[in-house]
Protein backbone atom coordinates (compact mmCIF):
# COMPACT_ATOMS: atom_id res chain seq x y z
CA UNK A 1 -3.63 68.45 -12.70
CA UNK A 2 -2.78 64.75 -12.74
CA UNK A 3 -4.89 62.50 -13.52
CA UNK A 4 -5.14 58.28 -14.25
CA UNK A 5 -7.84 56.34 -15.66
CA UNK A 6 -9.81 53.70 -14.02
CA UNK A 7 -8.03 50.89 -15.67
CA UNK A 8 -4.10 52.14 -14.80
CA UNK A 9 -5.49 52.26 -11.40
CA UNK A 10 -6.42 48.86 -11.81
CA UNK A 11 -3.55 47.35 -12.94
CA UNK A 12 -0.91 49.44 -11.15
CA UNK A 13 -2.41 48.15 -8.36
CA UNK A 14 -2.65 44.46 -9.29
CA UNK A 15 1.08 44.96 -10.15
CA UNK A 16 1.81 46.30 -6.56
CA UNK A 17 0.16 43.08 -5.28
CA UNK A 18 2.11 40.69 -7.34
CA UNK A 19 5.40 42.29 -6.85
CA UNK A 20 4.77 42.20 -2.72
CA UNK A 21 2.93 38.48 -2.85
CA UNK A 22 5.44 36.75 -5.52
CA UNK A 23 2.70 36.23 -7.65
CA UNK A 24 1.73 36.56 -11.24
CA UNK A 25 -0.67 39.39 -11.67
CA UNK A 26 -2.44 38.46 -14.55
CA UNK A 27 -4.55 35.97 -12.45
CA UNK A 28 -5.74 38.57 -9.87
CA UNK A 29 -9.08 39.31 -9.98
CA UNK A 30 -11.67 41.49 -7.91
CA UNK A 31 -13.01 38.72 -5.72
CA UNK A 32 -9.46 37.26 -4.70
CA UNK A 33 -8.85 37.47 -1.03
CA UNK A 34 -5.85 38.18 0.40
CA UNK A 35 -6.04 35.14 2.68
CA UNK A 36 -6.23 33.00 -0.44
CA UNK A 37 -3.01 34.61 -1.68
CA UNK A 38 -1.12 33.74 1.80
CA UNK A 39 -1.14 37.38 2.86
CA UNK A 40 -0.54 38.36 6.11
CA UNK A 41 -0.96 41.58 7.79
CA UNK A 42 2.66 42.70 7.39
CA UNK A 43 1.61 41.90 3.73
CA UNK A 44 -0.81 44.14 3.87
CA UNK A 45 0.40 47.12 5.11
CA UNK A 46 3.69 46.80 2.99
CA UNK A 47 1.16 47.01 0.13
CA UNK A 48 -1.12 49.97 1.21
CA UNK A 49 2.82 51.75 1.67
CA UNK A 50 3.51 51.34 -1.99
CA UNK A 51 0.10 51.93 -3.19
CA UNK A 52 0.56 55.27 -1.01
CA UNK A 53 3.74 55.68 -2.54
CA UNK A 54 2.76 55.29 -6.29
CA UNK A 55 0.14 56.91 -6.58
CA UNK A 56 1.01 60.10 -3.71
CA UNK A 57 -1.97 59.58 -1.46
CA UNK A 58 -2.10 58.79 2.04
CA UNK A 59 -4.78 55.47 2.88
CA UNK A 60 -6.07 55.65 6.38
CA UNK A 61 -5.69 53.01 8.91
CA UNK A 62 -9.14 52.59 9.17
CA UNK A 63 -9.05 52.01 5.70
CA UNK A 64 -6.45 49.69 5.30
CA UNK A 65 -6.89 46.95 8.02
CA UNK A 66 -10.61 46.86 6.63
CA UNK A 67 -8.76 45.61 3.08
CA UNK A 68 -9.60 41.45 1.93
CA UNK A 69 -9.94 41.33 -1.90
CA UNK A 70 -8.18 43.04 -4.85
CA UNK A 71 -11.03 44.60 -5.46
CA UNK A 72 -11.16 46.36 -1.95
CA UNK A 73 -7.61 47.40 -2.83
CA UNK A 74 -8.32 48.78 -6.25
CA UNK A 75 -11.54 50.82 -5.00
CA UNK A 76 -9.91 52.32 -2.01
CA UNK A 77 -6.77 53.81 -3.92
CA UNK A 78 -9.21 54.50 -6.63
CA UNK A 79 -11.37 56.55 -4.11
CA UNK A 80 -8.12 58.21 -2.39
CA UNK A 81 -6.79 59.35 -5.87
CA UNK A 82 -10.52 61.05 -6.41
CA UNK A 83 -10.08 63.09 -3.15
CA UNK A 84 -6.98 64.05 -4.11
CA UNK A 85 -8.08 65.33 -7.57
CA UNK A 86 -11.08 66.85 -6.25
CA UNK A 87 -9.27 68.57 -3.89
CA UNK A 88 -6.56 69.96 -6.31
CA UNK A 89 -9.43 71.10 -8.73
CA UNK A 90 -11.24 73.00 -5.52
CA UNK A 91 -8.28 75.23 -4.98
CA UNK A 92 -9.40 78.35 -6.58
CA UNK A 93 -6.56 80.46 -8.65
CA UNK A 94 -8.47 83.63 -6.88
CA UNK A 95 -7.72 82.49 -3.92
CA UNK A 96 -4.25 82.61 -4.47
CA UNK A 97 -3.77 85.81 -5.55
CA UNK A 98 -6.27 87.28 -2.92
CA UNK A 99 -3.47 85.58 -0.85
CA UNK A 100 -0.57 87.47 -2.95
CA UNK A 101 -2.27 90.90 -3.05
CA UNK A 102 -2.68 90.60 1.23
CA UNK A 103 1.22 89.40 1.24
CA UNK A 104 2.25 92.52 -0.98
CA UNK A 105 -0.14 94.96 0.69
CA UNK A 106 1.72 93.97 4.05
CA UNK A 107 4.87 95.17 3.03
């Protein structure tokens, strides 16, 4: 199962942010809005791509357009990568090979 901690999160996606916004990262904190960092929407969504992309979730449009700080950027690929792990520790191994025993019984 993969796994990151809180703070990778964090600063993977402060790094994301700089990279995109031409910015040094180490001055990004939770309360900085987007605005303030001349983002624009285009911006935006060329951020939530790579955060999508580094981290293999998908962020929802809802989700995304509703993005204004750094912090609202940490917490919602913070919240996707939960999902995602909670989902990978819900499949159930029995499951699977109920599946396997039903595909070799059909032959």
């Amino acid at each position: 199962m993969w796994e990151r901690s809180v703070s990778d999160i964090g600063s993977q996606v402060r790094e994301i942010l700089a990279f995109h916004l031409g910015i040094d990262g180490s001055h990004l904190v939770d309360d900085t809005r987007f605005k303030d960092l001349g983002a624009d929407s285009l911006d935006v969504v060329e951020i939530v791509m790579s955060c999508e992309e580094q981290f293999g979730v998908e962020i929802p449009n809802r989700e995304a357009t509703g993005l204004a700080t750094v912090g609202d950027a940490v917490r919602c690929v913070e919240a996707q990568v939960a999902a995602l792990v909670a989902a990978q520790s819900n499949e159930h191994p029995a499951g699977r090979g109920h599946r396997l025993r039903a595909m070799l019984s059909a032959k």
